[in-house]
N, C-alpha and C. Protein backbone atom coordinates (compact mmCIF):
# COMPACT_ATOMS: atom_id res chain seq x y z
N UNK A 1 0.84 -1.18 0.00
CA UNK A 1 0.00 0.00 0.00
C UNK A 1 0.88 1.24 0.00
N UNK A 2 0.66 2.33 -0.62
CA UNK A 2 1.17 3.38 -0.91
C UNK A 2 0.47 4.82 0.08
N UNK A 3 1.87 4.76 0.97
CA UNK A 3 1.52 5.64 1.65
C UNK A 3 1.61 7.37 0.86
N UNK A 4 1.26 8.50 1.57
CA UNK A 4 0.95 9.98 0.93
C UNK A 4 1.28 10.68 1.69
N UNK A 5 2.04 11.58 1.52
CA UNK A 5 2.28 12.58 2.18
C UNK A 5 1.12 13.68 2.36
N UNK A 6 1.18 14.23 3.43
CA UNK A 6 -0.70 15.25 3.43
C UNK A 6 0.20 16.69 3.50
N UNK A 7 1.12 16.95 3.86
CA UNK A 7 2.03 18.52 3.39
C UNK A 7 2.79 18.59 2.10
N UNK A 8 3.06 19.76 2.08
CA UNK A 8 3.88 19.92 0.93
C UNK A 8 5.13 20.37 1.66
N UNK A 9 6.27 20.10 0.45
CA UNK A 9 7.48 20.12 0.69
C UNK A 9 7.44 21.60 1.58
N UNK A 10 8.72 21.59 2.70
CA UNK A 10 9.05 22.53 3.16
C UNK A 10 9.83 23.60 2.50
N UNK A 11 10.42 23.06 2.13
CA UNK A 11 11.68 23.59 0.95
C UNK A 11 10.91 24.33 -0.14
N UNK A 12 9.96 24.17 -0.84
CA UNK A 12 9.13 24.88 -1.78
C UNK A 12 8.94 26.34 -1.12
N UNK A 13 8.73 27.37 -2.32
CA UNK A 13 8.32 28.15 -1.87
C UNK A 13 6.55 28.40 -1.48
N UNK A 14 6.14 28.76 -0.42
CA UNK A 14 4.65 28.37 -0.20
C UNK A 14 4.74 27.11 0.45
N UNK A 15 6.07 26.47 0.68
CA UNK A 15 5.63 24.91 1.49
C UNK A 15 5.18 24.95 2.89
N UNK A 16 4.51 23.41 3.16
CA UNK A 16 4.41 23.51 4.91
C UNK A 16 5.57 23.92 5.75
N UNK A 17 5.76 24.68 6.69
CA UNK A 17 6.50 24.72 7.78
C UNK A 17 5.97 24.29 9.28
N UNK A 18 6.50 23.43 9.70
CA UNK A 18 5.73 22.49 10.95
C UNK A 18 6.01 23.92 12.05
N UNK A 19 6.80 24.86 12.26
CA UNK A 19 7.52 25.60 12.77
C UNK A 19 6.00 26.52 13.07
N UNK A 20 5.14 26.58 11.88
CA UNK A 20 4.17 27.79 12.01
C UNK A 20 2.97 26.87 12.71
N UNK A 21 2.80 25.72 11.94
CA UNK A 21 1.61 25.00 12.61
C UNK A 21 1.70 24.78 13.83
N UNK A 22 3.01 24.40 14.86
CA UNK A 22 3.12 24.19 16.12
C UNK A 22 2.95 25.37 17.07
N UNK A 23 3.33 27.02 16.01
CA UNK A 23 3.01 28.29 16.88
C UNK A 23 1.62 28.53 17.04
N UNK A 24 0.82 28.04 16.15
CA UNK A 24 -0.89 28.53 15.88
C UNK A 24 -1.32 27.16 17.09
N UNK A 25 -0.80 26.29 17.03
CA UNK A 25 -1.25 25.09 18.31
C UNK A 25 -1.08 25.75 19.47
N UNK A 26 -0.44 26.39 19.43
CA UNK A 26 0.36 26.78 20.84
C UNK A 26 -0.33 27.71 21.34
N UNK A 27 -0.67 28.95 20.56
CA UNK A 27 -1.67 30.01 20.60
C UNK A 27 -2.43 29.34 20.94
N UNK A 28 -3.70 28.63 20.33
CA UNK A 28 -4.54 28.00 20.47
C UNK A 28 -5.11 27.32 22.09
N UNK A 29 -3.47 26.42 22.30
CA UNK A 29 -3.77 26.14 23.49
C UNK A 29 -3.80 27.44 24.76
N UNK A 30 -2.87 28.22 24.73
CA UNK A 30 -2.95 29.14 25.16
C UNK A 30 -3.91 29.84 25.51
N UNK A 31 -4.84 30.63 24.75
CA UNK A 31 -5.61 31.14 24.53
C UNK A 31 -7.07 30.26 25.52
N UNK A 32 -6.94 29.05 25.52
CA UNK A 32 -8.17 27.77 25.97
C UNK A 32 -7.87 28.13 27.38
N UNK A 33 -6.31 28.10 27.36
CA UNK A 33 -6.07 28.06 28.69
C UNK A 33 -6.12 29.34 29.71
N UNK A 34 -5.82 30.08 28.97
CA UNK A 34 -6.33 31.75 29.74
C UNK A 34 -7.70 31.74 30.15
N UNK A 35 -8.83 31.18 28.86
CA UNK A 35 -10.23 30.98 29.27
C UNK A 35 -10.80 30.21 30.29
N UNK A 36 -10.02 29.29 30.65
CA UNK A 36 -10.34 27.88 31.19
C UNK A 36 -11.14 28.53 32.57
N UNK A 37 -12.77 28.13 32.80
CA UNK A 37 -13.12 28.25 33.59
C UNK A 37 -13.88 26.88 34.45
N UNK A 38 -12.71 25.98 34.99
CA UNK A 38 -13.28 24.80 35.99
C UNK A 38 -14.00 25.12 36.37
N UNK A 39 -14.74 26.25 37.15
CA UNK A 39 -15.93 26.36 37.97
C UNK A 39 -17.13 26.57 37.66
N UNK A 40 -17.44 26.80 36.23
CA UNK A 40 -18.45 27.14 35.27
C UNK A 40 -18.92 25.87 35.05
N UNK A 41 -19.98 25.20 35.36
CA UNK A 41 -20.05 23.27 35.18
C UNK A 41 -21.57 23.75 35.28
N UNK A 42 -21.82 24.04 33.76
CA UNK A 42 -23.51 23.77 32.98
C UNK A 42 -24.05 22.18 33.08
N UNK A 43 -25.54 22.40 33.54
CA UNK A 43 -26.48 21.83 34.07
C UNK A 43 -26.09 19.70 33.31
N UNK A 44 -25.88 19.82 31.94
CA UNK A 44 -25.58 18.64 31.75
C UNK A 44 -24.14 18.08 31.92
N UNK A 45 -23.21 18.84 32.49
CA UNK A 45 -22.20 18.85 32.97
C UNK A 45 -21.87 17.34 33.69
N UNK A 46 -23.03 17.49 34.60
CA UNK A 46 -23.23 17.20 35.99
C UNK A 46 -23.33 15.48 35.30
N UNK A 47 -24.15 15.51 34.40
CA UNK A 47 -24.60 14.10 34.05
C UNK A 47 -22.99 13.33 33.47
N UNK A 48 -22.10 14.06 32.62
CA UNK A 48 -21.07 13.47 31.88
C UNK A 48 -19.86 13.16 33.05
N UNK A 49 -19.83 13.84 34.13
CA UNK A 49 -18.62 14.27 34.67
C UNK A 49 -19.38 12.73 36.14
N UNK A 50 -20.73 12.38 35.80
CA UNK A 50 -20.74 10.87 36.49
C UNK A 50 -21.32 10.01 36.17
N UNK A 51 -20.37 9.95 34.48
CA UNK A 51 -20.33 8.63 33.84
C UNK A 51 -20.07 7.44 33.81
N UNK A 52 -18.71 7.76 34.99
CA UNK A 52 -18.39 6.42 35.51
C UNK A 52 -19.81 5.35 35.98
N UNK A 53 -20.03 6.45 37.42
CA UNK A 53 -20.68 5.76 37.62
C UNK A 53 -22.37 4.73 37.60
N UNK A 54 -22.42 5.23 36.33
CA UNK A 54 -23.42 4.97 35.29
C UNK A 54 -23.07 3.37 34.84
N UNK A 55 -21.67 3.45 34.61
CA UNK A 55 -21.23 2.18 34.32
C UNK A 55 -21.40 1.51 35.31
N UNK A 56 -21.12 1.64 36.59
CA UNK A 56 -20.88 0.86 37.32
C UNK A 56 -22.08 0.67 38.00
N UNK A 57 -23.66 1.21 38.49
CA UNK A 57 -24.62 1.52 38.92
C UNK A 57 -25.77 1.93 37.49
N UNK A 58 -25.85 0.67 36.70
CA UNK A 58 -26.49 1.01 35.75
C UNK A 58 -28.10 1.45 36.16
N UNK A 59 -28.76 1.39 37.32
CA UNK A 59 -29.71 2.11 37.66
C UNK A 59 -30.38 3.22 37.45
N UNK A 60 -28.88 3.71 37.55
CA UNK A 60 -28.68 5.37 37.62
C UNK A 60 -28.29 6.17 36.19
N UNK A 61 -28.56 5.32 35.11
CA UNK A 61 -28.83 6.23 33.98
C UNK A 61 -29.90 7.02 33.20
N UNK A 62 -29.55 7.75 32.42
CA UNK A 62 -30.74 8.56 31.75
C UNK A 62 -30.46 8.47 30.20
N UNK A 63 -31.34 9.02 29.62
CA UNK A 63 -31.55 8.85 28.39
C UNK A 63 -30.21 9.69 27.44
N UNK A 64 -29.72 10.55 28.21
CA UNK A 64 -28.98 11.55 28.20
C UNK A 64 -27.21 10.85 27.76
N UNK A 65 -27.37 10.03 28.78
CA UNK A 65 -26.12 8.72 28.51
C UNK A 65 -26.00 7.68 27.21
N UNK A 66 -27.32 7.68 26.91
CA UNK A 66 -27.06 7.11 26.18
C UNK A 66 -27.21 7.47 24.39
N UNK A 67 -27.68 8.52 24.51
CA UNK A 67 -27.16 9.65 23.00
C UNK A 67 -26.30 10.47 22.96
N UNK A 68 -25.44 10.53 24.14
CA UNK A 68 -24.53 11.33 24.01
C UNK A 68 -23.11 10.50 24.42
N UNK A 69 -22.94 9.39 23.85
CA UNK A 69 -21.25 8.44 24.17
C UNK A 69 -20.58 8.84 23.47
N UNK A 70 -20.26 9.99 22.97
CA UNK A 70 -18.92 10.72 22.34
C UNK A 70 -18.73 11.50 23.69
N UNK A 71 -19.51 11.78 24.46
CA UNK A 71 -19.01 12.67 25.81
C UNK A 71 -18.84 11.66 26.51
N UNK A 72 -20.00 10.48 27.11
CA UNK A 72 -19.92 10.09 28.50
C UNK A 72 -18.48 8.97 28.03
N UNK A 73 -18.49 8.09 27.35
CA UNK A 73 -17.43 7.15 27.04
C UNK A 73 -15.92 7.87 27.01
N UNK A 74 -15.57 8.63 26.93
CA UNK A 74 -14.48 9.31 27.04
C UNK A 74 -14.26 10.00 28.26
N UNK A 75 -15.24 10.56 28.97
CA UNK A 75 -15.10 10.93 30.52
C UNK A 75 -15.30 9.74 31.01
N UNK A 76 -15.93 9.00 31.09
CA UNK A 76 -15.54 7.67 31.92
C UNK A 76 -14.68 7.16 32.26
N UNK A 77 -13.58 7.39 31.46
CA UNK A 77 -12.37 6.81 31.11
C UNK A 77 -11.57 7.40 31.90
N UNK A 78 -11.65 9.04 31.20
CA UNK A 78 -10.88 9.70 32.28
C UNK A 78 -11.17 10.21 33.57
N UNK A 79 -12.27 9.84 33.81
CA UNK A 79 -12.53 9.42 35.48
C UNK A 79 -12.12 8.49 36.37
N UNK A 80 -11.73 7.25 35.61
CA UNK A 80 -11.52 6.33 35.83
C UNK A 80 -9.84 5.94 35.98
N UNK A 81 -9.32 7.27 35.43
CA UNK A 81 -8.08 7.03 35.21
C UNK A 81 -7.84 8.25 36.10
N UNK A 82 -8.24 9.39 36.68
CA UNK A 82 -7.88 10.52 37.83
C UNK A 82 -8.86 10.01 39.34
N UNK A 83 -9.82 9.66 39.27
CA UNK A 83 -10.42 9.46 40.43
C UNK A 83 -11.80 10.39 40.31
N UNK A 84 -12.09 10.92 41.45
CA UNK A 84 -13.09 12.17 41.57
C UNK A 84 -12.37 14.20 40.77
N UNK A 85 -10.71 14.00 40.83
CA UNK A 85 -10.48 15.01 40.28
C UNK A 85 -11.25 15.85 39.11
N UNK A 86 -12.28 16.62 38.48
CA UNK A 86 -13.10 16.67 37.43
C UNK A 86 -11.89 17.68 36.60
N UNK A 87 -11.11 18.69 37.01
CA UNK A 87 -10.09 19.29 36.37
C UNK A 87 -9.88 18.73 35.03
N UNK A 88 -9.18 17.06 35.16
CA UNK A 88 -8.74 16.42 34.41
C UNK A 88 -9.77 16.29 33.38
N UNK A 89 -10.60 15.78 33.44
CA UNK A 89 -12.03 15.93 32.17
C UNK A 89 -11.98 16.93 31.59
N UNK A 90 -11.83 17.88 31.81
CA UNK A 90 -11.72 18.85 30.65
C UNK A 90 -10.70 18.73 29.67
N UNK A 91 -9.29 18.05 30.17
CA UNK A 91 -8.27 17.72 28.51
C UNK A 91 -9.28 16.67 27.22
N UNK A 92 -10.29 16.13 27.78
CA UNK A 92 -10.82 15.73 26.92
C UNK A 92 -11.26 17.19 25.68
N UNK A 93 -12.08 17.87 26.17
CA UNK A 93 -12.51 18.91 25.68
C UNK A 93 -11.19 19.74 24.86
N UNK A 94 -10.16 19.79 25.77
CA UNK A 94 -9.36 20.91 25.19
C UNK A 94 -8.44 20.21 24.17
N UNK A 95 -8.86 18.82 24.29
CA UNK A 95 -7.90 17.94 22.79
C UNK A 95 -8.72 18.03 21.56
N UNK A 96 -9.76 18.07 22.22
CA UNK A 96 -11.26 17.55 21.08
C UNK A 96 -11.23 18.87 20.28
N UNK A 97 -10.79 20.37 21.10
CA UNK A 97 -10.49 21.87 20.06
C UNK A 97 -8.83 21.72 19.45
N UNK A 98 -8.38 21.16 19.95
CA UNK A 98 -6.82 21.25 19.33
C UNK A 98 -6.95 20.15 18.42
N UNK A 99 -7.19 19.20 18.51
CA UNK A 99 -7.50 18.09 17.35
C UNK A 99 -7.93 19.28 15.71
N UNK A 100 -9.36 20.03 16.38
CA UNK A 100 -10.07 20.10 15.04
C UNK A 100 -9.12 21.19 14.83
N UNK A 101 -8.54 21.97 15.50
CA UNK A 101 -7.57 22.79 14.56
C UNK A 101 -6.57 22.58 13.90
N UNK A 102 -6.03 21.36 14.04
CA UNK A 102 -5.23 20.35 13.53
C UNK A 102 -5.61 19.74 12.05
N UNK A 103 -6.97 19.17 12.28
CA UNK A 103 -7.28 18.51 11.42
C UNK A 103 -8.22 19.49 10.28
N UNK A 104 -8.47 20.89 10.77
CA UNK A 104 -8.75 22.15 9.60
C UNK A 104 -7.38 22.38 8.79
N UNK A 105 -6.79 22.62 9.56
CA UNK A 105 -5.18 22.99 9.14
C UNK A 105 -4.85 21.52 7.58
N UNK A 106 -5.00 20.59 8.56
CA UNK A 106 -4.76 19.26 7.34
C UNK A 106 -5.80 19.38 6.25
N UNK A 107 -7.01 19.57 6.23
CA UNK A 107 -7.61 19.87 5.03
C UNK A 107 -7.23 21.00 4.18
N UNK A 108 -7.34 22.17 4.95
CA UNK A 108 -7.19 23.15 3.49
C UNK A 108 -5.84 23.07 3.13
N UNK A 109 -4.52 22.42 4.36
CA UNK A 109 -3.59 22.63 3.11
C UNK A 109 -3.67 21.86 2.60
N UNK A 110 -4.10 20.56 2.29
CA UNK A 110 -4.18 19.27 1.32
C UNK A 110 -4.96 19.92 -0.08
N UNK A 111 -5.90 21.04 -0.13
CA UNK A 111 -6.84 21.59 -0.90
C UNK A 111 -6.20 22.81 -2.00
N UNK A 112 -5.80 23.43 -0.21
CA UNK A 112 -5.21 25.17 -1.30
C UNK A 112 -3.95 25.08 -1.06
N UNK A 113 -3.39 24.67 -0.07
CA UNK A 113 -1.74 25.22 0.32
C UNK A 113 -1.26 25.18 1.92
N UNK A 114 -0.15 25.26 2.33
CA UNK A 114 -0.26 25.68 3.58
C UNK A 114 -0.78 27.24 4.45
N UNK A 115 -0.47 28.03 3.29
CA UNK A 115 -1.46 29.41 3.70
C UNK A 115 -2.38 29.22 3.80
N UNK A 116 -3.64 28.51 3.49
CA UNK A 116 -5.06 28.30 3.38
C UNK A 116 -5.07 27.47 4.57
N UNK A 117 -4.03 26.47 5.01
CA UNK A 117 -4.30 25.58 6.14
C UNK A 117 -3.78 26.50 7.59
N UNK A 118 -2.86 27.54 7.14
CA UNK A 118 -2.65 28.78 8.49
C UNK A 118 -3.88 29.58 9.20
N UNK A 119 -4.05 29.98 7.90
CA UNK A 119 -5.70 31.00 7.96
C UNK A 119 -6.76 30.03 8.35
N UNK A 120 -7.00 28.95 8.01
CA UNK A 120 -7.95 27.78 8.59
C UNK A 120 -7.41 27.78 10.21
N UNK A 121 -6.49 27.35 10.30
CA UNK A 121 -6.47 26.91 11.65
C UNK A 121 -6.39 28.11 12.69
N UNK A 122 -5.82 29.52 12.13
CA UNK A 122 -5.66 30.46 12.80
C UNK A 122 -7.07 30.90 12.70
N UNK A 123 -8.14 30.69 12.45
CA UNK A 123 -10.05 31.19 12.14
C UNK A 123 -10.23 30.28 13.73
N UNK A 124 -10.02 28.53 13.77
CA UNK A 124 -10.44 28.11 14.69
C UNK A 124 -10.19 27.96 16.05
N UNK A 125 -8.75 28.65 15.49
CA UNK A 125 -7.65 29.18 17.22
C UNK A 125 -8.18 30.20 17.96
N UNK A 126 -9.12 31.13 17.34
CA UNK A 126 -9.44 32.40 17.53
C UNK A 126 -10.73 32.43 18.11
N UNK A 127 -11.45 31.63 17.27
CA UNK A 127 -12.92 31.91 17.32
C UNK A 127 -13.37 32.20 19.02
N UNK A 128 -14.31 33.18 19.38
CA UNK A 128 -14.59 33.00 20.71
C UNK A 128 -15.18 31.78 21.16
N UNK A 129 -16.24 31.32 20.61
CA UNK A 129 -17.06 30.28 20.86
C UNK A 129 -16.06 28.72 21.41
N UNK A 130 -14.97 28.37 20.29
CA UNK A 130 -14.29 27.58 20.13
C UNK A 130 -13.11 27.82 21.21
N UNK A 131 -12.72 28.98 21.95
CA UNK A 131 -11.62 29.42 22.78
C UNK A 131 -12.48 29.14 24.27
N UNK A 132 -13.97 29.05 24.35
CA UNK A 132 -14.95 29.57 25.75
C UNK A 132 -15.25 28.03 25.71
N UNK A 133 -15.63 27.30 24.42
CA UNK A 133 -16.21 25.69 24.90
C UNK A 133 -14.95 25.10 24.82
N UNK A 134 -13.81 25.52 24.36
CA UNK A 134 -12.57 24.44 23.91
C UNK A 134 -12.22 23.75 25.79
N UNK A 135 -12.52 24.12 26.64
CA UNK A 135 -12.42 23.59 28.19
C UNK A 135 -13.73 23.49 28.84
N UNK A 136 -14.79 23.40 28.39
CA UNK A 136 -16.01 23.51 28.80
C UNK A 136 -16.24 22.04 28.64
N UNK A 137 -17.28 21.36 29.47
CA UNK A 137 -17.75 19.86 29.22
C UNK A 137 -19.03 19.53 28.45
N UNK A 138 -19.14 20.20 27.20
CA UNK A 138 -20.31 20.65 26.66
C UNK A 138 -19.93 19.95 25.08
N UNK A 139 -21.22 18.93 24.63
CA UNK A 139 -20.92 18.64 23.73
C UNK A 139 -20.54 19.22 22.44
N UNK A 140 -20.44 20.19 22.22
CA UNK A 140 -19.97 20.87 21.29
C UNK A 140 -18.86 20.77 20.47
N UNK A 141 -17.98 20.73 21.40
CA UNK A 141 -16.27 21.12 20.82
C UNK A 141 -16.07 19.32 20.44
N UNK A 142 -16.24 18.81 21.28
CA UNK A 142 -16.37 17.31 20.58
C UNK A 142 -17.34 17.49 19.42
N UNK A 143 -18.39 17.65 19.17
CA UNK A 143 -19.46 17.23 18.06
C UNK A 143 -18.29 17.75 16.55
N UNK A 144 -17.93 19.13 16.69
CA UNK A 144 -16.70 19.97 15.69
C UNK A 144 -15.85 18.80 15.61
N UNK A 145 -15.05 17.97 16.31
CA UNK A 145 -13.70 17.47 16.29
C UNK A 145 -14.33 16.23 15.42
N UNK A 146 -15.47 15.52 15.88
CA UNK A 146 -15.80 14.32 15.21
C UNK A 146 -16.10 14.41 13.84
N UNK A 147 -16.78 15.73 13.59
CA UNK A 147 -17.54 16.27 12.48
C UNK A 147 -16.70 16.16 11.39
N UNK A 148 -15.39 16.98 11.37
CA UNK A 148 -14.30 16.95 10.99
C UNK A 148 -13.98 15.90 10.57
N UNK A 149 -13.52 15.32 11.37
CA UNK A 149 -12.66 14.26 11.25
C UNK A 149 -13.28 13.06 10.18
N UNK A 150 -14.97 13.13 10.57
CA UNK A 150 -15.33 12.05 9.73
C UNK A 150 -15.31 12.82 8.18
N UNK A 151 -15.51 14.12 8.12
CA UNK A 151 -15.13 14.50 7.03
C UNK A 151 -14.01 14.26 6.13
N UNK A 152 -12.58 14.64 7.36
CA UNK A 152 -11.59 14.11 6.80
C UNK A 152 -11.29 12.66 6.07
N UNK A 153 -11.74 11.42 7.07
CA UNK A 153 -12.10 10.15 6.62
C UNK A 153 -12.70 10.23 5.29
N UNK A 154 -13.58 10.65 5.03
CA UNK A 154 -14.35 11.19 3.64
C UNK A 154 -13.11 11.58 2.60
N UNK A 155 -12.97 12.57 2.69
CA UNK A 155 -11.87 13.28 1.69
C UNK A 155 -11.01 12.47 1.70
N UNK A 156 -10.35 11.54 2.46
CA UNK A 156 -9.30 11.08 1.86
C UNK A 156 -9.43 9.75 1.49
N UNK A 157 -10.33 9.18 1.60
CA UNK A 157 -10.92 7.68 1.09
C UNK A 157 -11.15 8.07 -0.58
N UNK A 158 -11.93 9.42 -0.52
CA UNK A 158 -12.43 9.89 -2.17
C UNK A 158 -10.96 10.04 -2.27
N UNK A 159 -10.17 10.32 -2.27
CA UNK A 159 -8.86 10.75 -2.59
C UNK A 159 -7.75 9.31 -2.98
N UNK A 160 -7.97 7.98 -2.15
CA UNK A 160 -7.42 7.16 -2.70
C UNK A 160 -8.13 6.19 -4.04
N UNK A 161 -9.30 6.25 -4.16
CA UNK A 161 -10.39 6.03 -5.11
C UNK A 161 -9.49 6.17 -5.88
């Protein structure tokens, strides 16, 4: 099988430079992290952040658990892996915004260039919405990262066709 490169040469003029994509990550995280408000824990919050014990006390679920396992299955985990700490649940969230800026960045430059994949990822580094939920436990910033991604899956399946 024939693997593909998804950048363009560095060396080109207009090529990828990993140098710029790792500064716009960095911003990015940055920026999540200035926002980061642990103490802000909206009403369905409450339901994801005790997922565990849903698993373990299947009694105690709601309908809520079970259309939403892109949140609870991944906090479970990392509940399961910190204890009662809830801090930690939020890197779920703040990977799930750094992912999709990652994986914006990988589309448009695969499309237009690495300038098109700067300005992409520097749109989703920025955005308020995406900087205020990127640490929030709110399905959102996950629903973006999956959205993506299955997109990406898309584009590049049509792409080995």
């Amino acid at each position: 099988m024939k693997t593909r490169a998804y950048f363009a040469d560095p060396q080109r003029p207009g090529g990828f430079d990993p140098r710029i994509l790792w500064a716009l990550l960095s911003v990015a995280a940055l920026w999540r992290l200035m926002f980061w408000m642990p103490y802000y824990v909206p009403g369905d919050t409450f339901n994801y952040l005790n997922a565990l014990d849903i698993f373990q006390a299947p009694l105690l679920g709601s309908p809520l658990h079970i259309v939403r396992l892109g949140m609870v299955l991944p906090l479970a985990f990392l509940r399961w892996l910190s204890g009662d700490w809830h801090y930690f649940s939020t890197l779920y969230a703040l990977a799930a915004s750094l992912g999709t800026c990652y994986l914006v960045f990988v589309l448009a430059n695969r499309w237009r260039g690495a300038n098109a994949g700067y300005l992409a990822c520097s749109i989703i580094a920025l955005v308020p919405m995406e900087v205020v939920y990127g640490t929030m436990l709110v399905p959102d910033t996950p629903l973006d990262f999956y959205s993506i991604a299955a997109f990406w899956c898309l584009a590049t399946a049509a792409r080995e066709r």
